[in-house]
N, C-alpha and C. Protein backbone atom coordinates (compact mmCIF):
# COMPACT_ATOMS: atom_id res chain seq x y z
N UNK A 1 -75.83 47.40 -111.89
CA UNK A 1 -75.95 48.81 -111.60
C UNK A 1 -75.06 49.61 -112.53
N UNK A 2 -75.37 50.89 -112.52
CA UNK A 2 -74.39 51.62 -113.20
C UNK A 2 -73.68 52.93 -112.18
N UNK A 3 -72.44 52.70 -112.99
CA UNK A 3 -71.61 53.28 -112.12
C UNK A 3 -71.04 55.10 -112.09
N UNK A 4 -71.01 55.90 -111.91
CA UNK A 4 -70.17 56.93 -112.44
C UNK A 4 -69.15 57.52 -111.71
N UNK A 5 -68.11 57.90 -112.27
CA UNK A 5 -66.66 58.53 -111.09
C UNK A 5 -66.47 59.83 -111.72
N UNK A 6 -66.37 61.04 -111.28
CA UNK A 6 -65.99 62.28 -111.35
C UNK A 6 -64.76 62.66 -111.11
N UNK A 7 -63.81 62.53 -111.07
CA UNK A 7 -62.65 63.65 -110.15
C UNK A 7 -62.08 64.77 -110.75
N UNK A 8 -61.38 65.55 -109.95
CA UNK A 8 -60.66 66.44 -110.17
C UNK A 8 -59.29 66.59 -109.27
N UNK A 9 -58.54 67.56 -109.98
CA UNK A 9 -57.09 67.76 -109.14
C UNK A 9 -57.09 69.21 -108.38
N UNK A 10 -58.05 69.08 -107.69
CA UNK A 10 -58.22 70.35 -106.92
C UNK A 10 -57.84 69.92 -105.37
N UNK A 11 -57.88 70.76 -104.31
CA UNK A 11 -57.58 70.28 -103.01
C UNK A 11 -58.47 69.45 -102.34
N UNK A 12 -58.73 68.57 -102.42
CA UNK A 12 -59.12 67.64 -102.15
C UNK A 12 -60.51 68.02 -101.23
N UNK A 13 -60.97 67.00 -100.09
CA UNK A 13 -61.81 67.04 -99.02
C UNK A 13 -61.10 66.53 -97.66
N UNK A 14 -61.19 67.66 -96.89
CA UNK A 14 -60.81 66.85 -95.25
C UNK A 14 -61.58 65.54 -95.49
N UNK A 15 -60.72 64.50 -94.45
CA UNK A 15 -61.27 63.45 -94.63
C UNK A 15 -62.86 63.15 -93.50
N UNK A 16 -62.49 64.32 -92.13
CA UNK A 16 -63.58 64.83 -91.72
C UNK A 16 -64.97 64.92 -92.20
N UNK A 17 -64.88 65.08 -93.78
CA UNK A 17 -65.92 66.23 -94.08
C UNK A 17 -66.35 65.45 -95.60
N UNK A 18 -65.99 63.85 -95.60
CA UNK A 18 -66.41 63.36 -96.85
C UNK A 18 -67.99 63.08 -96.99
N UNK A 19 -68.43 63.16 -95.93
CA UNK A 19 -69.82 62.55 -96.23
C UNK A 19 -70.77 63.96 -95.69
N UNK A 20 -70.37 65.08 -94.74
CA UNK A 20 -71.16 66.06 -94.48
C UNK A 20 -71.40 67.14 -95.34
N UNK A 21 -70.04 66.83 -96.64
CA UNK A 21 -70.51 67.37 -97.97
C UNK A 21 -71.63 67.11 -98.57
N UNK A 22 -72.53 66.27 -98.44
CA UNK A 22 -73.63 65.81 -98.87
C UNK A 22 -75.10 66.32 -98.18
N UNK A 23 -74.67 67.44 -96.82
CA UNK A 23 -75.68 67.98 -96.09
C UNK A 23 -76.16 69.09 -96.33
N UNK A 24 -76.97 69.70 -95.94
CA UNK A 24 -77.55 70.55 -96.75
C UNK A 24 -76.88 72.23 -96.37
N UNK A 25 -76.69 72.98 -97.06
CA UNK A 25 -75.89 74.21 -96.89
C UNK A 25 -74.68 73.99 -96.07
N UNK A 26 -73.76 72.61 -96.70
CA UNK A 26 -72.64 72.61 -96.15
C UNK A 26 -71.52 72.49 -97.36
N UNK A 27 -70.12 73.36 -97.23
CA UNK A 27 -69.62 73.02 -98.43
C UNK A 27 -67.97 72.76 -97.26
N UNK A 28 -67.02 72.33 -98.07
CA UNK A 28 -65.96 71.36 -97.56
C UNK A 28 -65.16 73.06 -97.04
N UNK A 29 -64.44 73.00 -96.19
CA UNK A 29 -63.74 73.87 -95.33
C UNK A 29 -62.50 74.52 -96.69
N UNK A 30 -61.80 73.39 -97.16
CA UNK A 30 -61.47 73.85 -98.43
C UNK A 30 -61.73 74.87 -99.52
N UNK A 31 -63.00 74.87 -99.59
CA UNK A 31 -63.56 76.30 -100.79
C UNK A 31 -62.89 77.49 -100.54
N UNK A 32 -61.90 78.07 -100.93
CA UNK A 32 -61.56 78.85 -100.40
C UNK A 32 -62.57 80.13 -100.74
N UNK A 33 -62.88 80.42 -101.64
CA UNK A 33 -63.99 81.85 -102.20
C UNK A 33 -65.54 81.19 -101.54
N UNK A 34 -65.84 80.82 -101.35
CA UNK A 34 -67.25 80.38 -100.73
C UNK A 34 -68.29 81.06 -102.00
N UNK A 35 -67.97 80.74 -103.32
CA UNK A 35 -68.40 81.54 -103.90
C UNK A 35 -69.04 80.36 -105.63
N UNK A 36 -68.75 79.28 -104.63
CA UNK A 36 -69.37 77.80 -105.10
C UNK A 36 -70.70 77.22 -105.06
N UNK A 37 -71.17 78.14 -104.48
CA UNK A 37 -73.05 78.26 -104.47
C UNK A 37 -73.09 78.35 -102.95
N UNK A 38 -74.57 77.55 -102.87
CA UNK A 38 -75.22 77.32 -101.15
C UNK A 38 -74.95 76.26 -100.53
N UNK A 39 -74.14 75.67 -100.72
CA UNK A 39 -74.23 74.22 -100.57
C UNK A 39 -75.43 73.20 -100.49
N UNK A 40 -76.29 73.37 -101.65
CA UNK A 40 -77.36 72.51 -101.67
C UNK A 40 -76.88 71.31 -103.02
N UNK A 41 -76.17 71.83 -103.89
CA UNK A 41 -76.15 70.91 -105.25
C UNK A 41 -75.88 69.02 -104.66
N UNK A 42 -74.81 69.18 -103.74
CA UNK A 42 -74.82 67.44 -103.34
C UNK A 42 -75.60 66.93 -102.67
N UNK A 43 -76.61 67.80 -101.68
CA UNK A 43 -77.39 67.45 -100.86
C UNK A 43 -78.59 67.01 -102.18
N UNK A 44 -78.89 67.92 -103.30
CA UNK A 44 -79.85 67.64 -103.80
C UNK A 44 -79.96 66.34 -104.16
N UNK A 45 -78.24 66.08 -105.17
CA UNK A 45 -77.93 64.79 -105.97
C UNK A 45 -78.00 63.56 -104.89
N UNK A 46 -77.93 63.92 -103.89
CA UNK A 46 -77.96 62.36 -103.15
C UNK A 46 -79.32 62.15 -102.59
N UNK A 47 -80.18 63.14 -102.88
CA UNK A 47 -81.81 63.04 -102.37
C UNK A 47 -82.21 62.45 -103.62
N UNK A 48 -82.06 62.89 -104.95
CA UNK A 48 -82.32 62.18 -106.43
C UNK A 48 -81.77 61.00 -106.13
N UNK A 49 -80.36 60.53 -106.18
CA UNK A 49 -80.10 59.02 -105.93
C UNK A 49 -80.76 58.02 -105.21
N UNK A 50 -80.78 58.56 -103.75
CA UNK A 50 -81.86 58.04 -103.29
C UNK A 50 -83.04 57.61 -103.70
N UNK A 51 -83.97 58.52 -103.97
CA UNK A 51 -85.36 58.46 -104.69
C UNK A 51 -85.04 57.09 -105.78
N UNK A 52 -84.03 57.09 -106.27
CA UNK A 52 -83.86 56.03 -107.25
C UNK A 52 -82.97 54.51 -106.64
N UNK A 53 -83.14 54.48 -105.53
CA UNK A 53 -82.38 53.27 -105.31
C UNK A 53 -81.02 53.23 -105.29
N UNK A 54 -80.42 54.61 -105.49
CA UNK A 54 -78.89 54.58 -105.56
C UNK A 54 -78.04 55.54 -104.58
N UNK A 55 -76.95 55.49 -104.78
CA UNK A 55 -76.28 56.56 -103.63
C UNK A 55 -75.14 57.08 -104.51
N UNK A 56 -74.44 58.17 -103.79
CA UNK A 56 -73.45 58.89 -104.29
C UNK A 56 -72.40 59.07 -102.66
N UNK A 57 -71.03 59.36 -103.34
CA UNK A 57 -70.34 59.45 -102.34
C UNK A 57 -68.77 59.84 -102.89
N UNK A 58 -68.19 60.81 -101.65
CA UNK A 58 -66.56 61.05 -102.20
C UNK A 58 -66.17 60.43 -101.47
N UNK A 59 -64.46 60.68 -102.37
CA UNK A 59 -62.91 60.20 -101.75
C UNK A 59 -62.05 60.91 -102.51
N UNK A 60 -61.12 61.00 -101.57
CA UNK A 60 -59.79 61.55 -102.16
C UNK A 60 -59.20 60.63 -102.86
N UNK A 61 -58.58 61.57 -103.79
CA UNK A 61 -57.38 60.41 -104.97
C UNK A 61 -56.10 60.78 -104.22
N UNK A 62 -55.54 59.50 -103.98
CA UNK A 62 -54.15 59.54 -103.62
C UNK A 62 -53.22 60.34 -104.78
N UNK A 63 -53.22 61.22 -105.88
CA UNK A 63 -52.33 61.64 -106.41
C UNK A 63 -53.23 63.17 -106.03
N UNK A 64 -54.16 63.45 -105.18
CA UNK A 64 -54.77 64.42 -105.01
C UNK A 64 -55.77 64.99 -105.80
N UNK A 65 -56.52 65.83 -105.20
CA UNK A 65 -58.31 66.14 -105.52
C UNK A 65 -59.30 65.09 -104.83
N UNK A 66 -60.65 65.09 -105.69
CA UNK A 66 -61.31 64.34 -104.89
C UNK A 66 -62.29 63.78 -106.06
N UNK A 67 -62.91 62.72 -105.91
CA UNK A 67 -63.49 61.95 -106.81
C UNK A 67 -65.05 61.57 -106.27
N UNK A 68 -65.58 61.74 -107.08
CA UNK A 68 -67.53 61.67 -106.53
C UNK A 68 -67.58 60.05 -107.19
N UNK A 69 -68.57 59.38 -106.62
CA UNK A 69 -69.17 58.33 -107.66
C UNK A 69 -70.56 58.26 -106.86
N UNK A 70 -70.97 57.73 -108.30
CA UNK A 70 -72.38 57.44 -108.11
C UNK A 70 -72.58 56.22 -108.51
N UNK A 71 -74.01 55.46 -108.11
CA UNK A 71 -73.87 54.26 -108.42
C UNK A 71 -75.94 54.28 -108.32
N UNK A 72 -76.40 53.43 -109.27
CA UNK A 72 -77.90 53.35 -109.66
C UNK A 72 -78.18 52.34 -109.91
N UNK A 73 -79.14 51.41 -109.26
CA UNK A 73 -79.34 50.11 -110.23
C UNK A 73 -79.97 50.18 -111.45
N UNK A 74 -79.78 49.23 -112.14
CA UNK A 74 -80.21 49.37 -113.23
C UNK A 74 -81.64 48.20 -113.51
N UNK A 75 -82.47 48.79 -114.47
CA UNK A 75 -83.97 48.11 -114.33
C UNK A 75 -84.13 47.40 -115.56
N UNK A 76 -84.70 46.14 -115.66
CA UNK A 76 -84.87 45.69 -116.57
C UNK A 76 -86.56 44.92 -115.93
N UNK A 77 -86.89 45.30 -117.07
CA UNK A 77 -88.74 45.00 -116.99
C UNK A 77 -89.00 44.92 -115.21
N UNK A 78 -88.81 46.48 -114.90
CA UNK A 78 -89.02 46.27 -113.28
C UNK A 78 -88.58 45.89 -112.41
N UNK A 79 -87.19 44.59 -112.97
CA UNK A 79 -86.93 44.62 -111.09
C UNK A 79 -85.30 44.97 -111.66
N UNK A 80 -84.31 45.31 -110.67
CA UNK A 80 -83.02 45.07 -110.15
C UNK A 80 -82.66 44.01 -110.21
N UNK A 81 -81.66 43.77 -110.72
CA UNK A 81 -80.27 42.66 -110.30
C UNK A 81 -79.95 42.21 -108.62
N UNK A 82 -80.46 42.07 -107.92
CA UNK A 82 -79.66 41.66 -106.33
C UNK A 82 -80.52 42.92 -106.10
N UNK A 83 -81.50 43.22 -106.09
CA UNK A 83 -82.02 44.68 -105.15
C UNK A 83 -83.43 44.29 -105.62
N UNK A 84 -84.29 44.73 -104.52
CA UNK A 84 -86.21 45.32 -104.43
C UNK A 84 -86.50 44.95 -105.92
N UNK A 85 -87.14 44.85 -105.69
CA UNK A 85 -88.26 45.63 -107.23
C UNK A 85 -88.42 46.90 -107.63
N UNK A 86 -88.20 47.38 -108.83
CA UNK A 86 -87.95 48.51 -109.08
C UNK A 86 -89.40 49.45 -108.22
N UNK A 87 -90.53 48.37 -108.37
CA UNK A 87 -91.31 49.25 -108.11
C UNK A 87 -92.16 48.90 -107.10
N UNK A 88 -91.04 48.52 -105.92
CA UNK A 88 -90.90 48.70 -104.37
C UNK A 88 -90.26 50.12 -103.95
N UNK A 89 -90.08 50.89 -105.17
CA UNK A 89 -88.64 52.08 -104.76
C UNK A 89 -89.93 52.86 -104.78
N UNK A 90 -89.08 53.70 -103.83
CA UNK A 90 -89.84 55.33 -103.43
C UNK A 90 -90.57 56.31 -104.45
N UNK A 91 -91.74 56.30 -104.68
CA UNK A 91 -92.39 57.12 -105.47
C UNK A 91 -93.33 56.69 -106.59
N UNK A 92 -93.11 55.30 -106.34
CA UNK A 92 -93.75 54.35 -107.18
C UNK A 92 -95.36 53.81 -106.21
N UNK A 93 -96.89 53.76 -107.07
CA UNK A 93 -97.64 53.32 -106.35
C UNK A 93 -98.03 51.68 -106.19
N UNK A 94 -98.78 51.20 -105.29
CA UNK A 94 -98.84 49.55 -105.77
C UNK A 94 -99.18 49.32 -107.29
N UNK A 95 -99.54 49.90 -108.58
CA UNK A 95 -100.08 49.52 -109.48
C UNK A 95 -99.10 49.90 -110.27
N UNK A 96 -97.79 50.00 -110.00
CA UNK A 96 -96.31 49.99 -110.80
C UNK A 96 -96.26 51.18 -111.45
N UNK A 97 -97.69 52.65 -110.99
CA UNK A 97 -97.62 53.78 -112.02
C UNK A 97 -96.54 55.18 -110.75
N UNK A 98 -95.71 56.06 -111.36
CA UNK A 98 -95.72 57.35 -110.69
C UNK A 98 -96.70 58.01 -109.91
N UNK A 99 -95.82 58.07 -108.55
CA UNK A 99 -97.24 59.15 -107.83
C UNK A 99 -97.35 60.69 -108.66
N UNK A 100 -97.89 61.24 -108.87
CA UNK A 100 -98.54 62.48 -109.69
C UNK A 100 -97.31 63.38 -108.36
N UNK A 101 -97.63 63.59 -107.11
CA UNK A 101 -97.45 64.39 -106.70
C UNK A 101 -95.72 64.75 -106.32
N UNK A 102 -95.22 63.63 -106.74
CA UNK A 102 -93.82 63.51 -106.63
C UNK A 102 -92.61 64.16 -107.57
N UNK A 103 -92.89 64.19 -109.07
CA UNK A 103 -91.86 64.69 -109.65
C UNK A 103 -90.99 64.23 -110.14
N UNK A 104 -90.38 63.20 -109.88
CA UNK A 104 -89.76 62.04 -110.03
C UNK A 104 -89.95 60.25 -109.58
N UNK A 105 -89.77 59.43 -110.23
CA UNK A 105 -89.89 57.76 -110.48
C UNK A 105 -89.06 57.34 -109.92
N UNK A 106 -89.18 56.27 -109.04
CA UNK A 106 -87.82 55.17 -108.89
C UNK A 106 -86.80 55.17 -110.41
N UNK A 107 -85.90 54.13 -110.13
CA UNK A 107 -85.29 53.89 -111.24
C UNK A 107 -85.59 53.66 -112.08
N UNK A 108 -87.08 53.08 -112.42
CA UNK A 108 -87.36 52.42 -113.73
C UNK A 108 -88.11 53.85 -114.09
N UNK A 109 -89.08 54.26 -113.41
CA UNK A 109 -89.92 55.09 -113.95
C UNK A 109 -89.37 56.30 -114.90
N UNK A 110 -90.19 56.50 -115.35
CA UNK A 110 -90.01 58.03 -116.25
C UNK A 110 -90.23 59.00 -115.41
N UNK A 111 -89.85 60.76 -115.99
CA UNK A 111 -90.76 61.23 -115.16
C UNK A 111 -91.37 61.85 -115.25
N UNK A 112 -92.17 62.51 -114.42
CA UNK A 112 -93.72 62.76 -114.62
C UNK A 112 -93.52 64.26 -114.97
């Protein structure tokens, strides 16, 4: 799989509120200006991860802020390492092509 880590040295996330950051029009009690959008951007990124077989998720850094990672399997001629078949993943039809009406591919796919 592949991996990615984000952080920053900003005030971190209640520890309450690490995973309801990821819901939809919710942003961490922290923001102080509420002026950080709608709270849709993480809800979106973890609906994309999904769609692809992967997930995203925070934590606080013990020297403070908070750190995102993401994590995706990675495809080689269709299947995953230790995971499904690439094109067992969501959005993919039995004949290994993109559904038209979707917008986006599992992990392997391109997109449409």
């Amino acid at each position: 799989s592949v991996r990615v880590s984000i952080g920053d040295r900003g005030p971190g996330i209640p520890e309450g509120e690490l995973e309801a950051v990821f819901d939809r029009f919710v942003q961490s009690s922290k923001t102080k200006t509420g002026a950080g959008g709608t709270g849709l951007g993480l809800a979106i990124c973890s609906e994309i991860l999904a769609g692809h077989a992967g997930r995203i998720w925070a934590e606080n850094r013990p020297e403070g802020g908070a750190v995102f990672r993401l994590e995706i399997p990675r495809c080689i001629n269709g299947q995953t390492s230790g995971q499904p078949s690439c094109a067992d993943a969501p959005g993919r039809s039995e004949n290994n092509e993109s559904k038209p009406d979707r917008g986006v591919t599992s992990a392997c796919g391109a997109r449409t």
